[in-house]
C-alpha atoms as a PDB file:
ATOM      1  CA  UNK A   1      -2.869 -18.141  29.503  1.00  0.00           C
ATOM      2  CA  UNK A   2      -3.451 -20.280  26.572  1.00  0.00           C
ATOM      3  CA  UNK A   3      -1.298 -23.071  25.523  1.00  0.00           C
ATOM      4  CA  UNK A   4      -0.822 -20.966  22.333  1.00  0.00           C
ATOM      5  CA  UNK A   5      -0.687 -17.542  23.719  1.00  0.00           C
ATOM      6  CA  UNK A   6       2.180 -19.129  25.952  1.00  0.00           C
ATOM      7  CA  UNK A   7       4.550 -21.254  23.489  1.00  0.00           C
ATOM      8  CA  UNK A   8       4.544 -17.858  21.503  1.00  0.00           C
ATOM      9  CA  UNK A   9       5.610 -15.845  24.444  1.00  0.00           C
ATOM     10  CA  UNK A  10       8.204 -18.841  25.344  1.00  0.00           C
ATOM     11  CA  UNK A  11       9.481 -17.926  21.918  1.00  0.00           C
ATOM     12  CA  UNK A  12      10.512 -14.591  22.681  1.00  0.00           C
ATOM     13  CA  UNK A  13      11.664 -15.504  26.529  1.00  0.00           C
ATOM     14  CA  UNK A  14      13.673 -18.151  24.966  1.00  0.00           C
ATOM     15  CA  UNK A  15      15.598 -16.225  22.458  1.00  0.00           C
ATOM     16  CA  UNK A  16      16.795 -13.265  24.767  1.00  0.00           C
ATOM     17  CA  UNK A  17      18.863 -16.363  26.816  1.00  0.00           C
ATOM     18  CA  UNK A  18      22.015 -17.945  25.263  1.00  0.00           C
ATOM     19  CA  UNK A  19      20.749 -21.140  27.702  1.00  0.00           C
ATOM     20  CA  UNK A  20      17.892 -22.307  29.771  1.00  0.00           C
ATOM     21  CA  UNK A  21      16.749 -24.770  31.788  1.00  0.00           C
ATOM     22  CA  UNK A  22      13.050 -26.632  32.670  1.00  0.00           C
ATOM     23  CA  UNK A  23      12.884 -24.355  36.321  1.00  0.00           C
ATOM     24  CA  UNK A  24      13.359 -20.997  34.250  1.00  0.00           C
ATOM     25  CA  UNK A  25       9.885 -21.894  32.047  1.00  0.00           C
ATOM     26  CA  UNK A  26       8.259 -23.258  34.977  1.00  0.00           C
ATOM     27  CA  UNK A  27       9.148 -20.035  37.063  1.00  0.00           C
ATOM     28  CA  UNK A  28       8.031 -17.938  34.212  1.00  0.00           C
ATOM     29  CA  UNK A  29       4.803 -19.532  33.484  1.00  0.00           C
ATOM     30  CA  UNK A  30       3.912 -21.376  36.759  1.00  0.00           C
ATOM     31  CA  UNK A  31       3.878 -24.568  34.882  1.00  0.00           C
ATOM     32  CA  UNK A  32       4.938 -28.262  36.021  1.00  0.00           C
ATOM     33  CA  UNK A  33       8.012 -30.182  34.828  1.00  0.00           C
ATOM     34  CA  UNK A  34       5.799 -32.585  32.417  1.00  0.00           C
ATOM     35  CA  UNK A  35       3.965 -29.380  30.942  1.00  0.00           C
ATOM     36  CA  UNK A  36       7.128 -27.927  30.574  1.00  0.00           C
ATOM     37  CA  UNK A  37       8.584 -30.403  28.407  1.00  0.00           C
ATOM     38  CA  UNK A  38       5.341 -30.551  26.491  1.00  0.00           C
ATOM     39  CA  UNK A  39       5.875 -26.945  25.361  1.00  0.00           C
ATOM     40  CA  UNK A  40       9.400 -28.044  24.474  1.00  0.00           C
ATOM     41  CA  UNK A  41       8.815 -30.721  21.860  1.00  0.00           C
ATOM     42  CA  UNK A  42       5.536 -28.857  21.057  1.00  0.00           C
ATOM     43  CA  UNK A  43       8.416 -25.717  19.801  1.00  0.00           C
ATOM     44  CA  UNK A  44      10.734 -28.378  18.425  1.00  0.00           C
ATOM     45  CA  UNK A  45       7.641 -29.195  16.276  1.00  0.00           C
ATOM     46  CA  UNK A  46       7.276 -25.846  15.213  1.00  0.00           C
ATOM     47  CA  UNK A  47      11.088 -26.086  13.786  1.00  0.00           C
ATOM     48  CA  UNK A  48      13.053 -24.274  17.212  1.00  0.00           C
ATOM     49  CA  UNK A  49      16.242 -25.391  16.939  1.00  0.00           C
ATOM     50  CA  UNK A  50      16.505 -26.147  20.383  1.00  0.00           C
ATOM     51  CA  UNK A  51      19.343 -29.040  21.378  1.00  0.00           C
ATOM     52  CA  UNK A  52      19.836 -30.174  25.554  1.00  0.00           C
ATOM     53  CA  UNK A  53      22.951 -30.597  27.214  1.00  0.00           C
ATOM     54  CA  UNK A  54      23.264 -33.444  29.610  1.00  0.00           C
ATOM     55  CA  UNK A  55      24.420 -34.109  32.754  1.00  0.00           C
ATOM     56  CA  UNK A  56      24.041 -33.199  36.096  1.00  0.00           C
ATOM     57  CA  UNK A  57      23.523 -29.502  35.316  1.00  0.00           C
ATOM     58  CA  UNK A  58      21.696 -30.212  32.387  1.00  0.00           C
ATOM     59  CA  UNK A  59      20.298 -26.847  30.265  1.00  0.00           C
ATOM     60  CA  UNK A  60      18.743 -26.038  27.264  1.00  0.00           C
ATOM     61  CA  UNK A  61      20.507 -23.731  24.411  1.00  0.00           C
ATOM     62  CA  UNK A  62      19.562 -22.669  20.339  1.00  0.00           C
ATOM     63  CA  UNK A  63      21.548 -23.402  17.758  1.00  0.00           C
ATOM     64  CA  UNK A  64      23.694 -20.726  16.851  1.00  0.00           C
ATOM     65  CA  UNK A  65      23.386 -19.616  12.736  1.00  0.00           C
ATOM     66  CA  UNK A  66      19.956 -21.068  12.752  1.00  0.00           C
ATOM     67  CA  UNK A  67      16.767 -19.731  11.796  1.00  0.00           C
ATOM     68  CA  UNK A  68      14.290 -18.949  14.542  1.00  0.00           C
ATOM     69  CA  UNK A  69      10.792 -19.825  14.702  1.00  0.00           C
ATOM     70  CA  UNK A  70       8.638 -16.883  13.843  1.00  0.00           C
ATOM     71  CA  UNK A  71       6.268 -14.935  16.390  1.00  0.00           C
ATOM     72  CA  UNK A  72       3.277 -15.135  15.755  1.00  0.00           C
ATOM     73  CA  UNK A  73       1.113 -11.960  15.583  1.00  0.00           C
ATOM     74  CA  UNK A  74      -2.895 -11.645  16.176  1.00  0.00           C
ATOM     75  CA  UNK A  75      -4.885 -10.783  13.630  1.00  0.00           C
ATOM     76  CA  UNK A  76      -5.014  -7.030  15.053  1.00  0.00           C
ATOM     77  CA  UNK A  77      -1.383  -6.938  15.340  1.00  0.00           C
ATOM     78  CA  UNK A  78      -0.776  -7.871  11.583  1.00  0.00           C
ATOM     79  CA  UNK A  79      -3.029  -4.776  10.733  1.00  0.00           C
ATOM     80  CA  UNK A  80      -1.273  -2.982  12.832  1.00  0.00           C
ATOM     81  CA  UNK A  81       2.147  -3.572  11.866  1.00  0.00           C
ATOM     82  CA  UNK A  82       1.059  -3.532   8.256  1.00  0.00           C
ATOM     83  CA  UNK A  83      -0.476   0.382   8.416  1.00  0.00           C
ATOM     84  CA  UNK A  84       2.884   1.156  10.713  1.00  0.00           C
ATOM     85  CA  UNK A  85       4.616  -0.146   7.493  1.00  0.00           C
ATOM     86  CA  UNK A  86       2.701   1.790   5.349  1.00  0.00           C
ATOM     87  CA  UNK A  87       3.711   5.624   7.332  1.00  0.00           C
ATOM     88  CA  UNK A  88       7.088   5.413   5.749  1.00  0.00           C
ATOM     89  CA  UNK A  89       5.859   4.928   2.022  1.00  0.00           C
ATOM     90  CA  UNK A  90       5.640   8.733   2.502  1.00  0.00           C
ATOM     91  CA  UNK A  91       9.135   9.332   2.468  1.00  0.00           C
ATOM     92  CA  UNK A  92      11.188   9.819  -0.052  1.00  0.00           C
ATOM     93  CA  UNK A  93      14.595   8.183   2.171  1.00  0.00           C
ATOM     94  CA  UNK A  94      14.654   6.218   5.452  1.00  0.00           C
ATOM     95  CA  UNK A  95      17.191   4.941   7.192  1.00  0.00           C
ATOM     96  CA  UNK A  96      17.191   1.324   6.219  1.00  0.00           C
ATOM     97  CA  UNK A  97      17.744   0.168   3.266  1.00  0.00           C
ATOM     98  CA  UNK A  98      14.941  -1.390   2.152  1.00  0.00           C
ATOM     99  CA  UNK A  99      11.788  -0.787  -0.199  1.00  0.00           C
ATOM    100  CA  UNK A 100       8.775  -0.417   0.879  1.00  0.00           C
ATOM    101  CA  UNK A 101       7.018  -1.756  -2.374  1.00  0.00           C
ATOM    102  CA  UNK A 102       9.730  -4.962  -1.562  1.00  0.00           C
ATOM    103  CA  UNK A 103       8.700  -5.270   2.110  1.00  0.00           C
ATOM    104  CA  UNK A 104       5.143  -4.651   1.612  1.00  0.00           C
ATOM    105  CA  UNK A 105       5.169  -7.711  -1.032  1.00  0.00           C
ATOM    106  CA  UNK A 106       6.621  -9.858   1.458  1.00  0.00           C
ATOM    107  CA  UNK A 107       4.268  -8.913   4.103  1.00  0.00           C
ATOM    108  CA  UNK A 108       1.284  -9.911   1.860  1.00  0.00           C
ATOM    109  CA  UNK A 109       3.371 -12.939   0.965  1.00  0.00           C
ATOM    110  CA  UNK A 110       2.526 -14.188   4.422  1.00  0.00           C
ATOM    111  CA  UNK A 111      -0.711 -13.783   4.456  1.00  0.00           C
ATOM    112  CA  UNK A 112      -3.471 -15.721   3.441  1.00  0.00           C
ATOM    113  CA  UNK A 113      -5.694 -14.434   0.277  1.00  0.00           C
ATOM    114  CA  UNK A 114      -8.963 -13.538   2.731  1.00  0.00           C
ATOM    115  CA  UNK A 115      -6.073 -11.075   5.344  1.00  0.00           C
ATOM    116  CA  UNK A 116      -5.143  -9.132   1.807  1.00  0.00           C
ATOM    117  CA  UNK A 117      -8.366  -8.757   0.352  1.00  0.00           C
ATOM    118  CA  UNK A 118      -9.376  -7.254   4.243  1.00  0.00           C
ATOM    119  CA  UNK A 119      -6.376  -4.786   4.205  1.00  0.00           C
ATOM    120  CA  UNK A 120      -6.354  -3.751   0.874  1.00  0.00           C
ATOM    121  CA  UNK A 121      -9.759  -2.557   1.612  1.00  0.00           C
ATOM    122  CA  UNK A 122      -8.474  -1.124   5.066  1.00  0.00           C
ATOM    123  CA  UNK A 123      -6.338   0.954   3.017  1.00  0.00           C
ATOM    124  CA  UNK A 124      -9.161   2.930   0.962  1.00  0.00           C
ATOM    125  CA  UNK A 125     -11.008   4.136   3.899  1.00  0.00           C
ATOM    126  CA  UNK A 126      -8.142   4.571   6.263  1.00  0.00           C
ATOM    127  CA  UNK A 127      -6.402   7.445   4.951  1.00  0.00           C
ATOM    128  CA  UNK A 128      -2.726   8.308   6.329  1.00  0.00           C
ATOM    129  CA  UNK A 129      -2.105  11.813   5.955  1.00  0.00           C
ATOM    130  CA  UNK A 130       1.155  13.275   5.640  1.00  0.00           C
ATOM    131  CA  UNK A 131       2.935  16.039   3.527  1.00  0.00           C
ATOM    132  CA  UNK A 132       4.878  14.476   1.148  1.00  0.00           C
ATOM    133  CA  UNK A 133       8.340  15.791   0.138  1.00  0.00           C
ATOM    134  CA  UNK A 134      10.426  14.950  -2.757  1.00  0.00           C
ATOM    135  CA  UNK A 135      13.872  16.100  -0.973  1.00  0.00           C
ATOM    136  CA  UNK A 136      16.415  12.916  -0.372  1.00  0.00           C
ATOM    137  CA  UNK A 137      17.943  12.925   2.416  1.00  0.00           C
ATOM    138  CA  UNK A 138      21.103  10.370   1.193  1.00  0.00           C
ATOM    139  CA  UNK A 139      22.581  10.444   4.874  1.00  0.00           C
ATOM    140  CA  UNK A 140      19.547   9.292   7.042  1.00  0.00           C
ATOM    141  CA  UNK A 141      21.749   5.543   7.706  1.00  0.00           C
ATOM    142  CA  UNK A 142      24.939   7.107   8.360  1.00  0.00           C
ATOM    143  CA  UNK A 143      23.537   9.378  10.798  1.00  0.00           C
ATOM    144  CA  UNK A 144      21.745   6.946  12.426  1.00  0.00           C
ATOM    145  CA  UNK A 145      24.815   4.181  12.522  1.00  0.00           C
ATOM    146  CA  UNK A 146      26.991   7.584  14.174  1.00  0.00           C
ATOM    147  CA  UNK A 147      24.008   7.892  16.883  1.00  0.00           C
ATOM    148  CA  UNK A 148      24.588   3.816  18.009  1.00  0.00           C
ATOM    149  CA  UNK A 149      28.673   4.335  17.768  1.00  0.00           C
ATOM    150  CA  UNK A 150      28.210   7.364  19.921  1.00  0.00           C
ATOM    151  CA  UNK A 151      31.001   8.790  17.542  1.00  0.00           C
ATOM    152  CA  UNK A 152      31.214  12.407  15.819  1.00  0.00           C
ATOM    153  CA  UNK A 153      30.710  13.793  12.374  1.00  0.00           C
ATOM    154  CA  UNK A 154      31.769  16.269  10.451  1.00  0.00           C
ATOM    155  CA  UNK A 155      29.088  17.286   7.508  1.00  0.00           C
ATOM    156  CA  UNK A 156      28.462  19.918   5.458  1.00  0.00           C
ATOM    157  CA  UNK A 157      25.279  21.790   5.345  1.00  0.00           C
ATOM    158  CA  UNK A 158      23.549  23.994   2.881  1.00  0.00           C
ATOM    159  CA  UNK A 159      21.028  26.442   3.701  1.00  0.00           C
ATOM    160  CA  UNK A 160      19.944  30.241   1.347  1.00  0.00           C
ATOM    161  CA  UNK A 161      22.679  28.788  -0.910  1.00  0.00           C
ATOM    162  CA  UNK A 162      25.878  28.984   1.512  1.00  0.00           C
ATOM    163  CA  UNK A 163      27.156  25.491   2.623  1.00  0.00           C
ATOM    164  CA  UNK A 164      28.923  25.663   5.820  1.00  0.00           C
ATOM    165  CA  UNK A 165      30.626  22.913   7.953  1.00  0.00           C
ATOM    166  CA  UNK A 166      29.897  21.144  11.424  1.00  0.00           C
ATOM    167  CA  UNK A 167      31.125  19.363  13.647  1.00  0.00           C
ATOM    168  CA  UNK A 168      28.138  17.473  15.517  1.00  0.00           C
ATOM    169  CA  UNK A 169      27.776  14.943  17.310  1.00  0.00           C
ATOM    170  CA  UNK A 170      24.456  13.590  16.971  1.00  0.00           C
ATOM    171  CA  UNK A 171      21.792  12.152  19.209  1.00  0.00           C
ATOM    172  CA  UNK A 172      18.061  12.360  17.455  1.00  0.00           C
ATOM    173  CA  UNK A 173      16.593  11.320  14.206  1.00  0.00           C
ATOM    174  CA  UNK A 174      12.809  13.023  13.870  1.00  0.00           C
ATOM    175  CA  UNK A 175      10.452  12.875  11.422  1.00  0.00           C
ATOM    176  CA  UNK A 176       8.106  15.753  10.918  1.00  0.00           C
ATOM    177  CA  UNK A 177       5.537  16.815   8.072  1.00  0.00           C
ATOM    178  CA  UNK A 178       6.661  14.389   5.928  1.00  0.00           C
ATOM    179  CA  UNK A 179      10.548  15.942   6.578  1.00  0.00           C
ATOM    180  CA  UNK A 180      13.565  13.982   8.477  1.00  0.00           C
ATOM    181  CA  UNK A 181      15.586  16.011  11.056  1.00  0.00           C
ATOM    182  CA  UNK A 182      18.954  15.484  12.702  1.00  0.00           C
ATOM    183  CA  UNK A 183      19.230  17.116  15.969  1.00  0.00           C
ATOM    184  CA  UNK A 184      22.590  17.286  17.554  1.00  0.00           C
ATOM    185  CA  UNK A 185      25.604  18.918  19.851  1.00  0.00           C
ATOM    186  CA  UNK A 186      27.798  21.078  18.299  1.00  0.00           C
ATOM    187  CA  UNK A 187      31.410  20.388  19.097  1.00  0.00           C
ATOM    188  CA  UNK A 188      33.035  24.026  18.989  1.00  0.00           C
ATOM    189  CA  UNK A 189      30.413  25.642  20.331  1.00  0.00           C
ATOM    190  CA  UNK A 190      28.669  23.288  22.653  1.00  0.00           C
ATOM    191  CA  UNK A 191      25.313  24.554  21.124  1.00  0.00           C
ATOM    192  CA  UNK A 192      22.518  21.931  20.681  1.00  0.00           C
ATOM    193  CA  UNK A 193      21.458  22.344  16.696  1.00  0.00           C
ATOM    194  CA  UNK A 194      18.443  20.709  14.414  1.00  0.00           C
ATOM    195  CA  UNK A 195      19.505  20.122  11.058  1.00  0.00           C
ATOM    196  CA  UNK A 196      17.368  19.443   7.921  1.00  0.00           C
ATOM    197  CA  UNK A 197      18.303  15.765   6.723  1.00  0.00           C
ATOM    198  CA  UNK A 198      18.152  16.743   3.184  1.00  0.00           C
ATOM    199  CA  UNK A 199      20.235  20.120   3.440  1.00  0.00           C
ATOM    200  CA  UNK A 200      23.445  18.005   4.223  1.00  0.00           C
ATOM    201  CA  UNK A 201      25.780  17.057   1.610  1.00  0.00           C
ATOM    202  CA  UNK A 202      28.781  15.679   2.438  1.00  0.00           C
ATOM    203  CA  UNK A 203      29.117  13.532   6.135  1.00  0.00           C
ATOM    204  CA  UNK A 204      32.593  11.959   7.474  1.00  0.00           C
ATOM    205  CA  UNK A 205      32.518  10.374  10.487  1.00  0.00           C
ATOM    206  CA  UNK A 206      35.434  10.646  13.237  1.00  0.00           C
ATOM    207  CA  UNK A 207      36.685   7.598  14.504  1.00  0.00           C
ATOM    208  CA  UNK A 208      37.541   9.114  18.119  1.00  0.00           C
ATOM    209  CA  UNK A 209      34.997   8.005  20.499  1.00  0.00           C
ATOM    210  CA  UNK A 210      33.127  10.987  21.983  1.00  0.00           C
ATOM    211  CA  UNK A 211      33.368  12.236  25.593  1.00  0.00           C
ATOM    212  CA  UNK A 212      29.534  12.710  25.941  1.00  0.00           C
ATOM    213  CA  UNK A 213      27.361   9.484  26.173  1.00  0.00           C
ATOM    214  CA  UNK A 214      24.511   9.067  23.923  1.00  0.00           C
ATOM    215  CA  UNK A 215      22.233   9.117  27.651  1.00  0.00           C
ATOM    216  CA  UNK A 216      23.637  12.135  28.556  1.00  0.00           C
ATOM    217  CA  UNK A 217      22.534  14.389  25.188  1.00  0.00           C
ATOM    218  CA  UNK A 218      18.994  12.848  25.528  1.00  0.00           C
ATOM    219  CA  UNK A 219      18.769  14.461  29.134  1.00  0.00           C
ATOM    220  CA  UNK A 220      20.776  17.598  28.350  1.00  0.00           C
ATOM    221  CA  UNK A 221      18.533  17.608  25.421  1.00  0.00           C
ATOM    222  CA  UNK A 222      15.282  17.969  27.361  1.00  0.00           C
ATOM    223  CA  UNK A 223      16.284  21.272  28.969  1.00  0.00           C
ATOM    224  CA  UNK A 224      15.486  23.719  25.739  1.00  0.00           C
ATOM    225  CA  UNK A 225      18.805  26.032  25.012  1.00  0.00           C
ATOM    226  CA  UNK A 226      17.671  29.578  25.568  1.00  0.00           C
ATOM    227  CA  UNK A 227      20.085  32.626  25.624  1.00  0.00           C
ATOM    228  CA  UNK A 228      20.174  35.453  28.241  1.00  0.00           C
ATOM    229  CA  UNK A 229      18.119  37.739  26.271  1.00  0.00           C
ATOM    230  CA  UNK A 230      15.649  35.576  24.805  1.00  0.00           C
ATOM    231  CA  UNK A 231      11.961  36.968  24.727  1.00  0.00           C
ATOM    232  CA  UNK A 232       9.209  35.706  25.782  1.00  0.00           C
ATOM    233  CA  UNK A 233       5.792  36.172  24.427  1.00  0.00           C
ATOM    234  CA  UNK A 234       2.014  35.114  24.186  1.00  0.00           C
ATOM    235  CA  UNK A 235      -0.224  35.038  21.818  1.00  0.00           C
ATOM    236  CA  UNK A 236      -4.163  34.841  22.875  1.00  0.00           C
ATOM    237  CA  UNK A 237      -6.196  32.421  19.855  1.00  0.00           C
ATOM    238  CA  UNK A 238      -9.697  31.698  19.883  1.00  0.00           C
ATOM    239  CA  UNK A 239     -10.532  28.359  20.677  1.00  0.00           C
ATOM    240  CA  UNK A 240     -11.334  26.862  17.099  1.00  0.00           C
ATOM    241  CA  UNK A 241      -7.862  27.534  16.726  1.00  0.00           C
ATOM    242  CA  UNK A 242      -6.468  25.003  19.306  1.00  0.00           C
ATOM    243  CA  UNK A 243      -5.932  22.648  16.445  1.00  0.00           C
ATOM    244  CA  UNK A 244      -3.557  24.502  14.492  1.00  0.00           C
ATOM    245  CA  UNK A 245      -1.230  24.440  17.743  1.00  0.00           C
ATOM    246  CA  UNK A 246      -1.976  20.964  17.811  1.00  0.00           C
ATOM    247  CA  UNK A 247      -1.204  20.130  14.502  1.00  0.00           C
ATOM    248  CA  UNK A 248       2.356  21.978  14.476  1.00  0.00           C
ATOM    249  CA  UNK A 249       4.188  23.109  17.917  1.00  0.00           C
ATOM    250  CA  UNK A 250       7.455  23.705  19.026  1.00  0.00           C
ATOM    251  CA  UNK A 251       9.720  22.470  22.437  1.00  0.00           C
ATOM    252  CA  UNK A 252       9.930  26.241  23.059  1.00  0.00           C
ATOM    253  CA  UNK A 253       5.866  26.242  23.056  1.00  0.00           C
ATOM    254  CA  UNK A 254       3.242  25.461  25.191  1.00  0.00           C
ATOM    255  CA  UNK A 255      -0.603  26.411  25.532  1.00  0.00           C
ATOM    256  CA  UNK A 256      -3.052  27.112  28.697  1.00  0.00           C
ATOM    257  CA  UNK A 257      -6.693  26.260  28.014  1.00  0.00           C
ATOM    258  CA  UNK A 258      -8.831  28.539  30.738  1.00  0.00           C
ATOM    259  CA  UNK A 259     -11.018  31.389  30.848  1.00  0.00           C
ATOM    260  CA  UNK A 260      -8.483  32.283  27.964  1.00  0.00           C
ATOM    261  CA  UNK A 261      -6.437  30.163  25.171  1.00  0.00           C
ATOM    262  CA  UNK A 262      -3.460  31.511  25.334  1.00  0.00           C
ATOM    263  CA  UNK A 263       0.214  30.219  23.561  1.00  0.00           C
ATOM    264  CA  UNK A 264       2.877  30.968  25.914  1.00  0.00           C
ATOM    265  CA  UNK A 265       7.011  30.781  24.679  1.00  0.00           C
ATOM    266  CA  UNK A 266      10.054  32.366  24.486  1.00  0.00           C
ATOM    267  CA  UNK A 267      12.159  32.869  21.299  1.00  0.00           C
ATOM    268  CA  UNK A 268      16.254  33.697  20.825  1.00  0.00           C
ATOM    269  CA  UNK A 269      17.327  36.861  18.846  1.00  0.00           C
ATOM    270  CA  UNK A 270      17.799  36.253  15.448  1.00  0.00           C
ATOM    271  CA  UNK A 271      14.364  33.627  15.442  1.00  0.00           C
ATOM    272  CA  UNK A 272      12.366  36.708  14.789  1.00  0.00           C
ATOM    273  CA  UNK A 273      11.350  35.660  11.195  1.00  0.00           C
ATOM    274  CA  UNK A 274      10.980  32.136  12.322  1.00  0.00           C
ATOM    275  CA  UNK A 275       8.509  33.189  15.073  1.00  0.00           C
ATOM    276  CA  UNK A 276       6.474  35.314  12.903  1.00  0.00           C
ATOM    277  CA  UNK A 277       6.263  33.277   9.699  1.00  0.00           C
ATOM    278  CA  UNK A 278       4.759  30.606  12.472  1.00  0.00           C
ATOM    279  CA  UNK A 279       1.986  32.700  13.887  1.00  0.00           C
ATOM    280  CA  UNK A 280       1.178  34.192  10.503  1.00  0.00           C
ATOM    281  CA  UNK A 281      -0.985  30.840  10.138  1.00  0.00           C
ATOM    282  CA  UNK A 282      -2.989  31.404  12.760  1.00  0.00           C
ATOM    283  CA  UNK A 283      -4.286  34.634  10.839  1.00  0.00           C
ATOM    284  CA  UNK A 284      -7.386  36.274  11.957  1.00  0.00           C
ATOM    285  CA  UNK A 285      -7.558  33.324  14.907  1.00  0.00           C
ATOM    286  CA  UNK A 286      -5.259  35.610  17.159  1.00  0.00           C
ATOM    287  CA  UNK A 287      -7.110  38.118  19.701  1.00  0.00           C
ATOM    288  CA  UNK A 288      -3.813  39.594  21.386  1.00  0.00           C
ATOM    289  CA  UNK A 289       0.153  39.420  21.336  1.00  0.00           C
ATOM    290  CA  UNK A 290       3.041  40.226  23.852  1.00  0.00           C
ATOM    291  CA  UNK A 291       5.566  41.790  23.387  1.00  0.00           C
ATOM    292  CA  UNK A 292       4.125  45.055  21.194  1.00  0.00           C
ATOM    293  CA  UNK A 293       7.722  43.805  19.090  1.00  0.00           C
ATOM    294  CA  UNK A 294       6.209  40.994  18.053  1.00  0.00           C
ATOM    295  CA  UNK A 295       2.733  42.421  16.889  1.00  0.00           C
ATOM    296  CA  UNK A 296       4.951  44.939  14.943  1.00  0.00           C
ATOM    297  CA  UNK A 297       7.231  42.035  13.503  1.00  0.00           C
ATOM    298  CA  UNK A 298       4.148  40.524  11.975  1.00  0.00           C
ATOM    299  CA  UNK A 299       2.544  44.084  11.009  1.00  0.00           C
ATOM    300  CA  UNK A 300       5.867  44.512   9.115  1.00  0.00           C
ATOM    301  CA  UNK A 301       5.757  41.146   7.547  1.00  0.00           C
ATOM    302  CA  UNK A 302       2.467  41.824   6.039  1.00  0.00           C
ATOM    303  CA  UNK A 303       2.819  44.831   4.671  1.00  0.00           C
ATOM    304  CA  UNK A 304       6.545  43.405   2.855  1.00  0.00           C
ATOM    305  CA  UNK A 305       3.870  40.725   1.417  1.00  0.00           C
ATOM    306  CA  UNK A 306       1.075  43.427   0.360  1.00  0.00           C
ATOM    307  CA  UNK A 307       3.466  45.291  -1.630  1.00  0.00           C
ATOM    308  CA  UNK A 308       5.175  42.087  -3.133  1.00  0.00           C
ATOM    309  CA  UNK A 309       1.784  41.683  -4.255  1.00  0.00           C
ATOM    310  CA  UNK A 310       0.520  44.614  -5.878  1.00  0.00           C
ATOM    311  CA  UNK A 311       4.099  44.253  -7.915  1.00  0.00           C
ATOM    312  CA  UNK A 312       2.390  41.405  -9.189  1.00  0.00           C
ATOM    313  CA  UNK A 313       0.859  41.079 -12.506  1.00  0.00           C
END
């Protein structure tokens, strides 16, 4: 490891301890005692606001209130970061609060003229594509500080026009298609729910500390909720239409590539229209469907939107 490569890793080793001493860098780097205080002054230099405590158990600490030295990045790792950056221009609401015209300002403000002139022309021929949506979702940070208290909420949601209210704990932030979802337990019910970031209205979060860990709904969460009389189907595609699966999938959804492409899941009662409005995209793509229900749920679908059209002008 280079000298540099290994004062900027000694950086991060250094700030996860509240105290250190000269065996702990030369057991981490399998460096001598002189080499080790090298690297010391050589960080001091670099403005670490490292101070020593003497005596016969003499250690190493950082000033508390201080700020640290900066990591430094590679030149692929700037890029990197900077085009990560760049993914959540395309949302209207995060949850930090911060602006990405700010932060990207102060990105470029650390970098020197030639690094800009290289991303900026990065950024015409690397195109990020994601659906843009001009719903606000105003709750994204108090969600998100409810997840890390492991507490409860109580929010209202509104969905066809009829707000309702829920009592959730919650456990997942996603981001999908350009849209934020919330995904969490339902208290009354003990029902795992997803709910559309921007649909919720009011939130009020309950001071009691919940029974469930956060750990705990993450597992739970991994086993998908179906009900006793859930169906299961399977829709055959052809195989140019593997990338419309991959583009957009569900948990509930997976697909076998063989002799035959074939999308294999189950769905609850009262998903039919979800279901159906999903494999309506795959359109002329699909060569068979189980259950006969299904095919007919689609048929049905189809003909409400043929005569919606011909009432057209």
């Amino acid at each position: 490891m280079k000298k540099s490569e290994r004062l900027n890793d000694m950086i991060r080793f250094i700030n996860k301890r509240e105290f250190f001493n000269l065996q702990n860098l030369m057991d981490e780097y399998g460096i001598s005692k002189s080499t080790a205080l090298r690297d010391l002054s050589s960080l001091e230099k670099l403005g670490m606001p490292i101070y020593a405590e003497h005596g016969r158990y003499g250690r190493y600490g950082i000033l508390k209130n201080r700020l640290l030295s900066p990591i430094t990045f590679t030149v692929d790792e700037i890029y990197a970061l900077y085009f990560a950056m760049l993914t959540l221009d395309s949302y209207q609401s995060t949850p930090f609060h911060i602006s990405i015209q700010k932060l990207n300002e102060k990105f470029e403000n650390c970098l020197p003229p030639k690094q800009i002139e290289k991303i900026h022309k990065m950024k015409k021929v690397l195109q990020l594509e994601v659906n843009l949506h001009h719903y606000i979702s105003r709750f994204l940070d108090r969600i998100l500080l409810s997840i890390l208290d492991e507490s409860s909420c109580k929010i209202l949601y509104k969905k066809s026009g009829v707000e309702r209210s829920y009592f959730i704990q919650f456990f997942k932030i996603s981001a999908k298609f350009g849209q934020w979802y919330a995904t969490g337990i339902e208290l009354d019910t003990n029902t795992f729910r997803v709910f559309r970031c921007d649909r919720i209205t009011y939130i009020e979060e309950i001071t009691t500390k919940s029974n469930t860990s956060l750990d705990d709904l993450l597992l739970r969460s991994k086993q998908i909720k179906r009900t006793e009389n859930s169906v299961n189907f399977e829709v055959e595609i052809v195989e140019h239409a593997i990338d419309i699966f991959y583009k957009e999938n569900y948990p509930s959804m997976s697909i076998e590539i063989g002799d035959k492409i074939v999308i294999k899941g189950f769905y609850n009662r009262g998903e039919e229209d979800f279901i159906t409005d999903y494999l309506l995209r795959y359109g002329s793509n699909i060569k068979a469907i189980k259950p006969a229900s299904l095919k007919q749920q689609i048929q049905s679908k189809l003909i409400k939107l043929q005569t919606h059209l011909e009432k057209m002008s």
